[in-house]
Protein backbone atom coordinates (compact mmCIF):
# COMPACT_ATOMS: atom_id res chain seq x y z
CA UNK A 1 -23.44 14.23 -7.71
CA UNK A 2 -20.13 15.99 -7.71
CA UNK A 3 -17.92 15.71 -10.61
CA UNK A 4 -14.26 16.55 -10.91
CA UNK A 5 -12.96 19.94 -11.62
CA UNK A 6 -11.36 23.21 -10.57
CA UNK A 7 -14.42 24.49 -8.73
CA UNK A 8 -14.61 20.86 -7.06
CA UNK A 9 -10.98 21.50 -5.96
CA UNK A 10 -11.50 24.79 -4.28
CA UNK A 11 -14.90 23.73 -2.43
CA UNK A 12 -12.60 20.62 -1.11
CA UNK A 13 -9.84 22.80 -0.09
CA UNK A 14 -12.24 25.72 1.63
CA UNK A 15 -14.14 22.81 3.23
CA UNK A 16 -11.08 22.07 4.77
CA UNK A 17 -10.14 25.45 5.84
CA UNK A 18 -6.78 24.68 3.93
CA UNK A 19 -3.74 27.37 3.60
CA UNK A 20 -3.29 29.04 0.61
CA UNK A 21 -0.17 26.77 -0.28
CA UNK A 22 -1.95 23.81 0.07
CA UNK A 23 -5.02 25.24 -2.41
CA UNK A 24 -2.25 26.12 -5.17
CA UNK A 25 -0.86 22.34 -4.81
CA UNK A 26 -4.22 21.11 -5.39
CA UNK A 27 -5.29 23.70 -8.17
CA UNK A 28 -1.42 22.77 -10.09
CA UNK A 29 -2.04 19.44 -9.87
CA UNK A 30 -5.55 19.66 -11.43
CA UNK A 31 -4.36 21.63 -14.52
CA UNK A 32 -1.58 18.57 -14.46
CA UNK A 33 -4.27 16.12 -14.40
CA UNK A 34 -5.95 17.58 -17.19
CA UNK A 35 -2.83 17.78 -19.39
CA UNK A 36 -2.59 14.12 -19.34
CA UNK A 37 -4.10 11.37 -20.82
CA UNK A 38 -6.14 8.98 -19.39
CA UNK A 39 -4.12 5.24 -19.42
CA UNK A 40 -4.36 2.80 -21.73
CA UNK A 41 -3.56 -0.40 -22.89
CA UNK A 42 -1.34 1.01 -25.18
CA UNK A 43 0.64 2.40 -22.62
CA UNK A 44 3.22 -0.20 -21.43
CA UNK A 45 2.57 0.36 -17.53
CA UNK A 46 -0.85 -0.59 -18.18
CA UNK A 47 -0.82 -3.11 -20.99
CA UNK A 48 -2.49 -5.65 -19.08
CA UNK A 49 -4.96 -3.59 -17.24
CA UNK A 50 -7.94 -2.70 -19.13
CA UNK A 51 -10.00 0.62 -17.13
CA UNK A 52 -12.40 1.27 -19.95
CA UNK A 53 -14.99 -0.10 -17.49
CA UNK A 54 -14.15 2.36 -15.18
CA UNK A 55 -16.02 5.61 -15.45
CA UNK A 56 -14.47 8.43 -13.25
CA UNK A 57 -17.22 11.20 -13.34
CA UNK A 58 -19.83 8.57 -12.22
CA UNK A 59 -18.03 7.94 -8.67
CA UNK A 60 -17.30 11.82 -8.30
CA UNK A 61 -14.74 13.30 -5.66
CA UNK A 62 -15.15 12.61 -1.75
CA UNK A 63 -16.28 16.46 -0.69
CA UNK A 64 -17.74 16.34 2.80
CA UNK A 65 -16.80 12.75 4.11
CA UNK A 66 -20.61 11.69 4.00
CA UNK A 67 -21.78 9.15 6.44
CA UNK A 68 -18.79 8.96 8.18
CA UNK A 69 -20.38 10.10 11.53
CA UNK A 70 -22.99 7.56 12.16
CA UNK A 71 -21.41 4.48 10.11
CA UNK A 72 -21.20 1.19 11.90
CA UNK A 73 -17.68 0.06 11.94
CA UNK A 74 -16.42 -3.87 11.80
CA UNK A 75 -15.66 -5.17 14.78
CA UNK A 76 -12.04 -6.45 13.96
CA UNK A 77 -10.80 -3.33 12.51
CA UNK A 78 -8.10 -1.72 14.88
CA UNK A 79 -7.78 -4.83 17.07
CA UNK A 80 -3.94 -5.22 18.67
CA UNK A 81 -2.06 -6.46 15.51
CA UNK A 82 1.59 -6.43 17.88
CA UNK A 83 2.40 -7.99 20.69
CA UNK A 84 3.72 -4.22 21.72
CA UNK A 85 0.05 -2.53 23.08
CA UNK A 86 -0.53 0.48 20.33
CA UNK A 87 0.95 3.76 21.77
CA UNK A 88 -1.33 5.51 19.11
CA UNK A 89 -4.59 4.45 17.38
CA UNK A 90 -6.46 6.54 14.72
CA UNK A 91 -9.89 5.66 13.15
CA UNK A 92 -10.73 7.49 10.15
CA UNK A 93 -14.24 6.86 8.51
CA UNK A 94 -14.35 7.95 4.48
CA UNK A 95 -11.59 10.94 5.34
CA UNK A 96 -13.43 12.10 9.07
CA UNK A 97 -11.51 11.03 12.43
CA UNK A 98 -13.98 9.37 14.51
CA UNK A 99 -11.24 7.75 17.13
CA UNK A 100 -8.13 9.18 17.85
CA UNK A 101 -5.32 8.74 20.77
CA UNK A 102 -1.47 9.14 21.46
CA UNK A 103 0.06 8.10 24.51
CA UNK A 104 1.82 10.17 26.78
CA UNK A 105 5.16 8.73 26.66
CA UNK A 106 5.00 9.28 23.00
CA UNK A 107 4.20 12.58 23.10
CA UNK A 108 7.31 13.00 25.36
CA UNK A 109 9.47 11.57 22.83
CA UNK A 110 8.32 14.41 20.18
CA UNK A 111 6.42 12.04 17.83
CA UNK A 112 3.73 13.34 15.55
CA UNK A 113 0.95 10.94 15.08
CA UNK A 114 -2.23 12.72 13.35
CA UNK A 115 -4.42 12.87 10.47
CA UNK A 116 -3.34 14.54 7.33
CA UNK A 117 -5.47 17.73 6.93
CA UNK A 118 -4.11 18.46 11.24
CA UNK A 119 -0.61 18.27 10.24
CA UNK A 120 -1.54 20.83 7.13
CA UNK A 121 -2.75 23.23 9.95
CA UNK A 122 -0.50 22.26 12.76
CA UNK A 123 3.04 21.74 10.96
CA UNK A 124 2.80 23.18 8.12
CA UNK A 125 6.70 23.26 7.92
CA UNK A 126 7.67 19.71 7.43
CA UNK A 127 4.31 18.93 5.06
CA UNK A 128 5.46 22.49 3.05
CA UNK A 129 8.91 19.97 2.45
CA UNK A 130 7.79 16.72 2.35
CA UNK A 131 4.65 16.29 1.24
CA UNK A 132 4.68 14.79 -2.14
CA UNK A 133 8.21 16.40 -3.06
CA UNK A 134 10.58 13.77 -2.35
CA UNK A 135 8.07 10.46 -2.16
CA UNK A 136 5.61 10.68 -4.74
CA UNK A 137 5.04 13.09 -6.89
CA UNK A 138 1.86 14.62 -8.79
CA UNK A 139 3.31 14.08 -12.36
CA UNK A 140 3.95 10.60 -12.18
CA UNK A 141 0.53 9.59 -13.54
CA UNK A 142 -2.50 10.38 -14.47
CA UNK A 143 -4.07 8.93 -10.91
CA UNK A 144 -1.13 10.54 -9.02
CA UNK A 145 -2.13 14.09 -10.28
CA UNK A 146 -5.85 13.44 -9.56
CA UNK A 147 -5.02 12.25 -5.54
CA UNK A 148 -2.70 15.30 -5.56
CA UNK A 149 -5.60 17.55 -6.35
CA UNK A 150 -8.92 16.19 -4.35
CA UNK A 151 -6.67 14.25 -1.38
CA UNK A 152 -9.35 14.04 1.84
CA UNK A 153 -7.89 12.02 5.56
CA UNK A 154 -5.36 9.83 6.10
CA UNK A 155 -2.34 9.40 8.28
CA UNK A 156 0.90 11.81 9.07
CA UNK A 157 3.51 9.59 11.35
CA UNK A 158 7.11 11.84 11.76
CA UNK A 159 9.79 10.63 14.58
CA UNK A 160 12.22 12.58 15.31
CA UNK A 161 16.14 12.59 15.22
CA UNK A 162 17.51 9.62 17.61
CA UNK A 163 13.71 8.82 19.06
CA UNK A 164 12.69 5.06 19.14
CA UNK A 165 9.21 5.10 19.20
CA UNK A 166 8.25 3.19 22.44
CA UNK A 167 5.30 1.67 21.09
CA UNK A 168 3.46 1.12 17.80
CA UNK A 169 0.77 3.26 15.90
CA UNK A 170 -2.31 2.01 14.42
CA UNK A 171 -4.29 3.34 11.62
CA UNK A 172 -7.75 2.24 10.48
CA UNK A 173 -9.08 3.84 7.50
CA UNK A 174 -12.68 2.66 7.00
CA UNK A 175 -14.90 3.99 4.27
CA UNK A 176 -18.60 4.24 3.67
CA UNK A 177 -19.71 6.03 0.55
CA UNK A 178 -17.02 4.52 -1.29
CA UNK A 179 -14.64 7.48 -2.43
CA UNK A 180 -11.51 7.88 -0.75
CA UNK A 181 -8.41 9.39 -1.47
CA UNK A 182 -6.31 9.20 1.51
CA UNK A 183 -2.84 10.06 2.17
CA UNK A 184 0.07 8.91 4.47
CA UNK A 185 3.29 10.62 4.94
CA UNK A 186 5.86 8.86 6.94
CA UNK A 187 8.95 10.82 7.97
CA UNK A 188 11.62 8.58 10.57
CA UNK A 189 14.39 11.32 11.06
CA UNK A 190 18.13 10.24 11.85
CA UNK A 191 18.49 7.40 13.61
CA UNK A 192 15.08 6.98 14.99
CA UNK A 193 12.75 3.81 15.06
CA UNK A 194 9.51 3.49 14.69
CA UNK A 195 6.33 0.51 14.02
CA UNK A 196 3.14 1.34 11.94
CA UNK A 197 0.09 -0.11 10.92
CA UNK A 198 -2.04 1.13 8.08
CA UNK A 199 -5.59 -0.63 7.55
CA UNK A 200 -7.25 0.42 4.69
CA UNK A 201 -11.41 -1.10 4.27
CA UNK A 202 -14.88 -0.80 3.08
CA UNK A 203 -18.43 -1.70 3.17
CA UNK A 204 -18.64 -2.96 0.12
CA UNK A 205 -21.85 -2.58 -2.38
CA UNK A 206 -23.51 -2.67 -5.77
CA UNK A 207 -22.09 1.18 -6.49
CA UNK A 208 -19.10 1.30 -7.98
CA UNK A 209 -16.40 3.14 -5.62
CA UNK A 210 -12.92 4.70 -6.00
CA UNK A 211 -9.44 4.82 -3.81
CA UNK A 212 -7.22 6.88 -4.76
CA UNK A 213 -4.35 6.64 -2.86
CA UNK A 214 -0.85 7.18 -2.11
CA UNK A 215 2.08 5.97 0.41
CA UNK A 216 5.33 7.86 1.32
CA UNK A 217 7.69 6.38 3.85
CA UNK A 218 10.88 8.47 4.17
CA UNK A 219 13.33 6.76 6.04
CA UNK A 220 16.67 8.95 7.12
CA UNK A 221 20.55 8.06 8.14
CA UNK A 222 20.61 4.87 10.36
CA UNK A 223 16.69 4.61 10.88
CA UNK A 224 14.32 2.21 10.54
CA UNK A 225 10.89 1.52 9.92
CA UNK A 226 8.22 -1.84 10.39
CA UNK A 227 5.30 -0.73 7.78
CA UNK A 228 2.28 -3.10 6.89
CA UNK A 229 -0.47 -1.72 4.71
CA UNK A 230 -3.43 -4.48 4.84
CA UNK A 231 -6.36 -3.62 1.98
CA UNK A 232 -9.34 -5.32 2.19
CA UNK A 233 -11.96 -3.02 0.47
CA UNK A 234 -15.01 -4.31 -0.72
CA UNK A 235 -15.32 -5.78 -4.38
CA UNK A 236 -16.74 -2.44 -6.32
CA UNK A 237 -13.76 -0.34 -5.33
CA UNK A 238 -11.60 0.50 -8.22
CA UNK A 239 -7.86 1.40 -6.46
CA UNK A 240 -5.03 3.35 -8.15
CA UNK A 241 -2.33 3.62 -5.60
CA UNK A 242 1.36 5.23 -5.78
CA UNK A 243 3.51 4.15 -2.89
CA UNK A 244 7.53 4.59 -2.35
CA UNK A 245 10.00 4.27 0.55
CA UNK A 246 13.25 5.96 0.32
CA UNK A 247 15.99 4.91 2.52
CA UNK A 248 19.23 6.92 3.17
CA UNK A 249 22.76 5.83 4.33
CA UNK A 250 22.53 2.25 6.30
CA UNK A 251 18.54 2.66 6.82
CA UNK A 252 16.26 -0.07 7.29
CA UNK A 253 12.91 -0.44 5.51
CA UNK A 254 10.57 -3.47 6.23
CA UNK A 255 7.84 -2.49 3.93
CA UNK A 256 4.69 -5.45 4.51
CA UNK A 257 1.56 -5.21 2.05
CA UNK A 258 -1.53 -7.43 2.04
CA UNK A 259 -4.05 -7.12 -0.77
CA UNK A 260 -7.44 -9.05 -0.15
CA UNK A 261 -10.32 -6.39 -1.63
CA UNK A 262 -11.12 -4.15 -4.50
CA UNK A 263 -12.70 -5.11 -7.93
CA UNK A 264 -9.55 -3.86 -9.38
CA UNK A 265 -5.88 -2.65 -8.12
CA UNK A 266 -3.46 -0.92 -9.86
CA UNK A 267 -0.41 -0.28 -7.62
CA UNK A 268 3.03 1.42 -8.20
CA UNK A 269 5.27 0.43 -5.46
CA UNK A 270 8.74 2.14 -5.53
CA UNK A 271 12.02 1.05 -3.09
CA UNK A 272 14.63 4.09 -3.52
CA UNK A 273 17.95 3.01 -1.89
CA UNK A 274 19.28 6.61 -1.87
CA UNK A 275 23.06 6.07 -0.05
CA UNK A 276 25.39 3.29 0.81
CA UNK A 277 24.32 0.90 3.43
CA UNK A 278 20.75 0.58 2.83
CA UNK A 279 18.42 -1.75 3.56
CA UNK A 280 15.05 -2.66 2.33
CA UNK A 281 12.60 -5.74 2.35
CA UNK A 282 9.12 -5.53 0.54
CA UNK A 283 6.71 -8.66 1.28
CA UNK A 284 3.40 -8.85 -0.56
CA UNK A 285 1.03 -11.49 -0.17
CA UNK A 286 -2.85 -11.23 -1.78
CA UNK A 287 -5.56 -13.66 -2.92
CA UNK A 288 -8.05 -12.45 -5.45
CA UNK A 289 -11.46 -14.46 -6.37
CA UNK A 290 -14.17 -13.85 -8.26
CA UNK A 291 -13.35 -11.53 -11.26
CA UNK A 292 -10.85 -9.71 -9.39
CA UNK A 293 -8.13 -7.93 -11.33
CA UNK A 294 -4.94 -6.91 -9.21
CA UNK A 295 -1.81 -5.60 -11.03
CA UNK A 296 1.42 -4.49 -8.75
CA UNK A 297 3.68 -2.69 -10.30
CA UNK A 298 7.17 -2.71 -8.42
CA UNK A 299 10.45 -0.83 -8.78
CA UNK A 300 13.68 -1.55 -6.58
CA UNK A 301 15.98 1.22 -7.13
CA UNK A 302 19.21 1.19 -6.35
CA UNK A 303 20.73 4.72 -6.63
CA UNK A 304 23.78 3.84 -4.73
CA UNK A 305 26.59 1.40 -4.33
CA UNK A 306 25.99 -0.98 -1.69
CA UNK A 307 22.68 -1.18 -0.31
CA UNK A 308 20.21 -4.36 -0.54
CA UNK A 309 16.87 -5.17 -1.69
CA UNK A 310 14.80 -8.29 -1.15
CA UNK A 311 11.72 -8.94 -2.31
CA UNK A 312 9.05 -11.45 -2.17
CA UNK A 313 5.85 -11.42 -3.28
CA UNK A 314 3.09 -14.47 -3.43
CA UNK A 315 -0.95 -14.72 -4.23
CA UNK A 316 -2.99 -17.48 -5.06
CA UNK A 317 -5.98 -17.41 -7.24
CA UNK A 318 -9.14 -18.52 -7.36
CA UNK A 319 -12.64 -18.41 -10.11
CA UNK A 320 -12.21 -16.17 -13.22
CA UNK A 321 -9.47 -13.34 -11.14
CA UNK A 322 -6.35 -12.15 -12.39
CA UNK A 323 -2.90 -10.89 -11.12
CA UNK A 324 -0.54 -9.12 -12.87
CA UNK A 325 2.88 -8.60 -10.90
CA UNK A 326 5.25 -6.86 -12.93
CA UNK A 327 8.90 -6.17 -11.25
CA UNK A 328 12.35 -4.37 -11.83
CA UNK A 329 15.68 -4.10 -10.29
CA UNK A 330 17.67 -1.13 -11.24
CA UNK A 331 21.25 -0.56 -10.25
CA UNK A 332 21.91 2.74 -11.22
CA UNK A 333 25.40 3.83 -12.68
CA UNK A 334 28.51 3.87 -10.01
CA UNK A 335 25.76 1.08 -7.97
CA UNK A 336 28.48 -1.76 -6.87
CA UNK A 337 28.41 -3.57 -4.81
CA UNK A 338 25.01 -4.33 -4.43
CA UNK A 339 22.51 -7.16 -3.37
CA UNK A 340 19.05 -7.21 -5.28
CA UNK A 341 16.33 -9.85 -4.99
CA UNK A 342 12.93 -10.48 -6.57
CA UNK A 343 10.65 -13.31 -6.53
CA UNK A 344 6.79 -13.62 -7.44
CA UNK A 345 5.25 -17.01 -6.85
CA UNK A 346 1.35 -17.69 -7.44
CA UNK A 347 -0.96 -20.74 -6.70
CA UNK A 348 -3.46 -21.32 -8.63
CA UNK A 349 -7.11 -22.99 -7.07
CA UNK A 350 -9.14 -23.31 -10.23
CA UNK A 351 -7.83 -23.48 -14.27
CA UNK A 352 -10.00 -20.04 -14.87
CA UNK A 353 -7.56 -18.14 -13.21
CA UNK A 354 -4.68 -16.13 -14.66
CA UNK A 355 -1.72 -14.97 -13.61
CA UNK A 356 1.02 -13.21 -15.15
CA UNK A 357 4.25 -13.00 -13.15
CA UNK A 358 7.16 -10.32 -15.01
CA UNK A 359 10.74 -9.74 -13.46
CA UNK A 360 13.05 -7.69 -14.84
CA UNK A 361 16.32 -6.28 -14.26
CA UNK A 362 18.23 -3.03 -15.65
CA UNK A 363 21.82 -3.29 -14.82
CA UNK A 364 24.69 -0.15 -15.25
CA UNK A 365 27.07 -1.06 -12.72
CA UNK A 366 29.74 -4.27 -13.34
CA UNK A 367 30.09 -5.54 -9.82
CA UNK A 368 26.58 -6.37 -8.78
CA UNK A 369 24.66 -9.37 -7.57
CA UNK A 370 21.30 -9.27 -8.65
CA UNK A 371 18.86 -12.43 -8.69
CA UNK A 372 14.97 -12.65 -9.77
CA UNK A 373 12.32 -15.49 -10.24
CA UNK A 374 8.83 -16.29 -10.72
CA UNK A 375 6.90 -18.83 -10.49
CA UNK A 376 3.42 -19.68 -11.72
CA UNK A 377 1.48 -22.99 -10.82
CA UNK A 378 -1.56 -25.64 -9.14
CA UNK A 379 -2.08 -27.31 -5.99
CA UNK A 380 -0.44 -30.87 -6.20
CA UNK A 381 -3.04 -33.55 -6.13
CA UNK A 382 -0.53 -35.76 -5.44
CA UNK A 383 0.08 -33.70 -1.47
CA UNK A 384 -3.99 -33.35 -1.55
CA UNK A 385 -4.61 -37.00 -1.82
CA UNK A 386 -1.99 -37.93 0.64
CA UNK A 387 -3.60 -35.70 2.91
CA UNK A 388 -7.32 -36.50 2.32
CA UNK A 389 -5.78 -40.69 2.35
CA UNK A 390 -4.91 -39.75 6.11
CA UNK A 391 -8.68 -38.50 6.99
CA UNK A 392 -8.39 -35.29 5.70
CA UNK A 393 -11.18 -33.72 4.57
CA UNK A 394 -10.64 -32.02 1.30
CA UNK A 395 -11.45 -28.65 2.10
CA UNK A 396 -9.27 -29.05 4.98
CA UNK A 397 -6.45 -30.18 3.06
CA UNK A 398 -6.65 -27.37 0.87
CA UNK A 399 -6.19 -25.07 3.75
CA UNK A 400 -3.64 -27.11 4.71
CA UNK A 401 -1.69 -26.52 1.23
CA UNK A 402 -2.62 -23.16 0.96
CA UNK A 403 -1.18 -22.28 4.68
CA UNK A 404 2.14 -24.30 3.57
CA UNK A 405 2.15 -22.11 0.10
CA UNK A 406 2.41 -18.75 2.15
CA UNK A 407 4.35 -19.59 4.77
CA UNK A 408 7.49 -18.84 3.58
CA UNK A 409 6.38 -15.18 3.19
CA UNK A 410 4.53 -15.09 6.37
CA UNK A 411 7.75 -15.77 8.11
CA UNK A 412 8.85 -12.74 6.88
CA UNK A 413 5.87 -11.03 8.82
CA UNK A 414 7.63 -9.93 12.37
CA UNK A 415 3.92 -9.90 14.07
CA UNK A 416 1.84 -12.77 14.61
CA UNK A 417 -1.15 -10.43 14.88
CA UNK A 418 -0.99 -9.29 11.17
CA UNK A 419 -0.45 -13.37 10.04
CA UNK A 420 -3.47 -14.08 11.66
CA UNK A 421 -5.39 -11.39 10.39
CA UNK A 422 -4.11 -11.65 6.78
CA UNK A 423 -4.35 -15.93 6.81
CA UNK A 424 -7.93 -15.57 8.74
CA UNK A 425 -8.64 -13.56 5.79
CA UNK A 426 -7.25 -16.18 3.36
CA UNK A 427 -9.25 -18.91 4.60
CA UNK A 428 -12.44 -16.97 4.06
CA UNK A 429 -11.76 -16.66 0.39
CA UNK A 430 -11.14 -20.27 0.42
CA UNK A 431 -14.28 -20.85 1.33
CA UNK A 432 -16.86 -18.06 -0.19
């Protein structure tokens, strides 16, 4: 097995056929990675996320996307989740593009829809800029540094100035063998518009597994972008993601996540409201069973005076799993003016469950108006046995109370496709 290290880096990168520039990001980002420390409890980002379970050099780096040419693909992955038909569709299996198409009329309008490593060869320009420079960045963790050196597949969306993209794209990123570190760059120039849907899955197994990922959506002057990241790996993945959106001068941001899979999830998700007039909405919904431990880790920063935030986030809980959602609203000095909202509710199935629901908000500017609440609690048996007294059967009525639980946050969901997927989901863990 393959292990992590320099000469791991540079067999990745010539595997790849990679530019020079893009080998000397990977090899600084190693020596990065290997300057840090690995996280601990200790450490205050991570004080309720215990990793000594996970072992690193036992999963080993994704080199040569194994498998991913014959694998056997679910059938519901990269169904229509808009009403809008997809203008482009990608299918990536562990890093390799298996499916890929773009529609002529949005290849007229100048959008770039590819995988990652074909916008390193084909525009090397705007990923020289962009990528990981003004989203994420490699020193912002341990895991960030690591993704920065061994990234394999994923998705690069850029719109240009004053384009509305005429249709959606669709992303499915499926993997096999378990190890995947895959990157997507967003870039919506000035004024443009634009819809996209990330899937991220996997078989599943006894092996433990590793994603490794990260999420930059760049949103310019008086643009806006529809994102919704659905995860549903299998339970042996271990995930470590770093995600932000920046939004400049009266930009719009409607940032969707869904979190059904993984054994564990560690996520840092990061609003940056860069100018006046901004505008962003993050909505996270996830349900975790088993021994599941998910911990979201969520900044709303708001670097200038006013621009708006809202977010909402909601799980429910079932056997021995665990959330941790831990939240902050920062207006930066000069900020008024501003609107900032946070809200974590969970719904707890069975007493063996834990969750632990954190708000916070860091304040410098006097004319603000900033609001947060959480709320932690179990399903009324009061509303069950009403239902159940009506004929109701009890797993039914359960349903029933979970679908009313989420619905305020589904409403937030502009596309009935992705509530159906993510509440078909729901039901299944309701019932395994």
């Amino acid at each position: 097995m393959s292990t992590f290290s320099k000469d791991a880096v540079i067999k990745l990168s010539a595997s790849l056929n990679e530019p020079e520039w893009m080998l000397q990001r990977r090899l600084q980002a190693w020596e990065l990675y290997e300057s840090m420390p690995m996280p601990t409890t200790k450490d205050e980002e991570w004080r309720r996320t215990d990793i000594r379970r996970f072992k690193l050099n036992e999963i080993g780096p994704s080199v040569n996307g194994d498998a991913a040419v014959d694998a056997a693909i679910p059938e519901f992955l990269g169904k229509e989740l808009t009403e809008d038909v997809a203008g482009g569709r990608m299918l990536q299996v562990d890093g390799v593009v298996r499916q890929y198409e773009l529609s002529e009329e949005l290849q007229a309008q100048g959008v770039i829809f590819c995988d990652m490593h074909t916008a390193v060869a084909q525009h090397p320009d705007l990923l020289q800029k962009h990528f990981m420079t003004e989203g994420v960045r490699p020193d912002e963790g341990k895991f960030a540094a690591l993704h920065a050196a061994f990234w394999r597949g994923g998705t690069f969306l850029y719109v240009p100035k004053n384009v509305q993209a005429v249709a959606p794209l669709h992303t499915v990123l499926w993997s096999v063998n378990g190890k995947t570190f895959t990157h997507t760059l967003v870039i919506v120039e000035v004024g443009a518009e634009a819809v996209f849907m990330d899937e991220y899955a996997s078989a599943g197994g006894e092996m433990p597994g590793l994603h490794n990922g990260c999420i930059e959506l760049l949103v310019r002057d008086n643009a806006s972008l529809i994102y919704a990241g659905l995860q549903d790996f299998g339970q042996n993945i271990w995930q470590f993601n770093h995600e932000r959106g920046r939004i400049g001068r009266d930009g719009r941001l409607d940032w969707v996540t869904s979190v059904m899979g993984s054994r564990l999830t560690k996520a840092f998700q990061t609003l940056e409201l860069d100018k006046p007039g901004g505008w962003g909405r993050m909505s996270g919904i996830f349900f975790t069973n088993g021994r599941q431990h998910l911990d979201m880790d969520t900044q709303q920063n708001h670097n200038a005076g006013s621009t708006t935030s809202d977010l909402l986030y909601k799980g429910a809980l079932r056997d021995k799993s665990r959330t941790v959602w831990q939240g902050m609203i920062k207006a930066q000095p000069g900020s008024q003016k501003i609107d900032g909202f946070q809200a974590n509710r969970n719904l707890m199935l069975d007493k063996t469950a834990r969750a632990d629901s954190i708000p916070g908000l860091e304040i410098q500017a006097d004319d603000v108006k900033c609001t947060h609440a959480s709320a932690i609690g179990q399903l009324d048996p009061e509303e069950l046995f009403y239902l159940m007294s009506r004929g109701i059967p009890r797993n039914t009525a359960v349903e029933m109370s979970v679908q009313g639980f989420f619905d305020p946050l589904m409403r937030r969901i502009p596309f009935e496709g992705v509530r159906n997927r993510i509440f078909d989901r729901i039901v299944e863990k309701i019932y395994v």
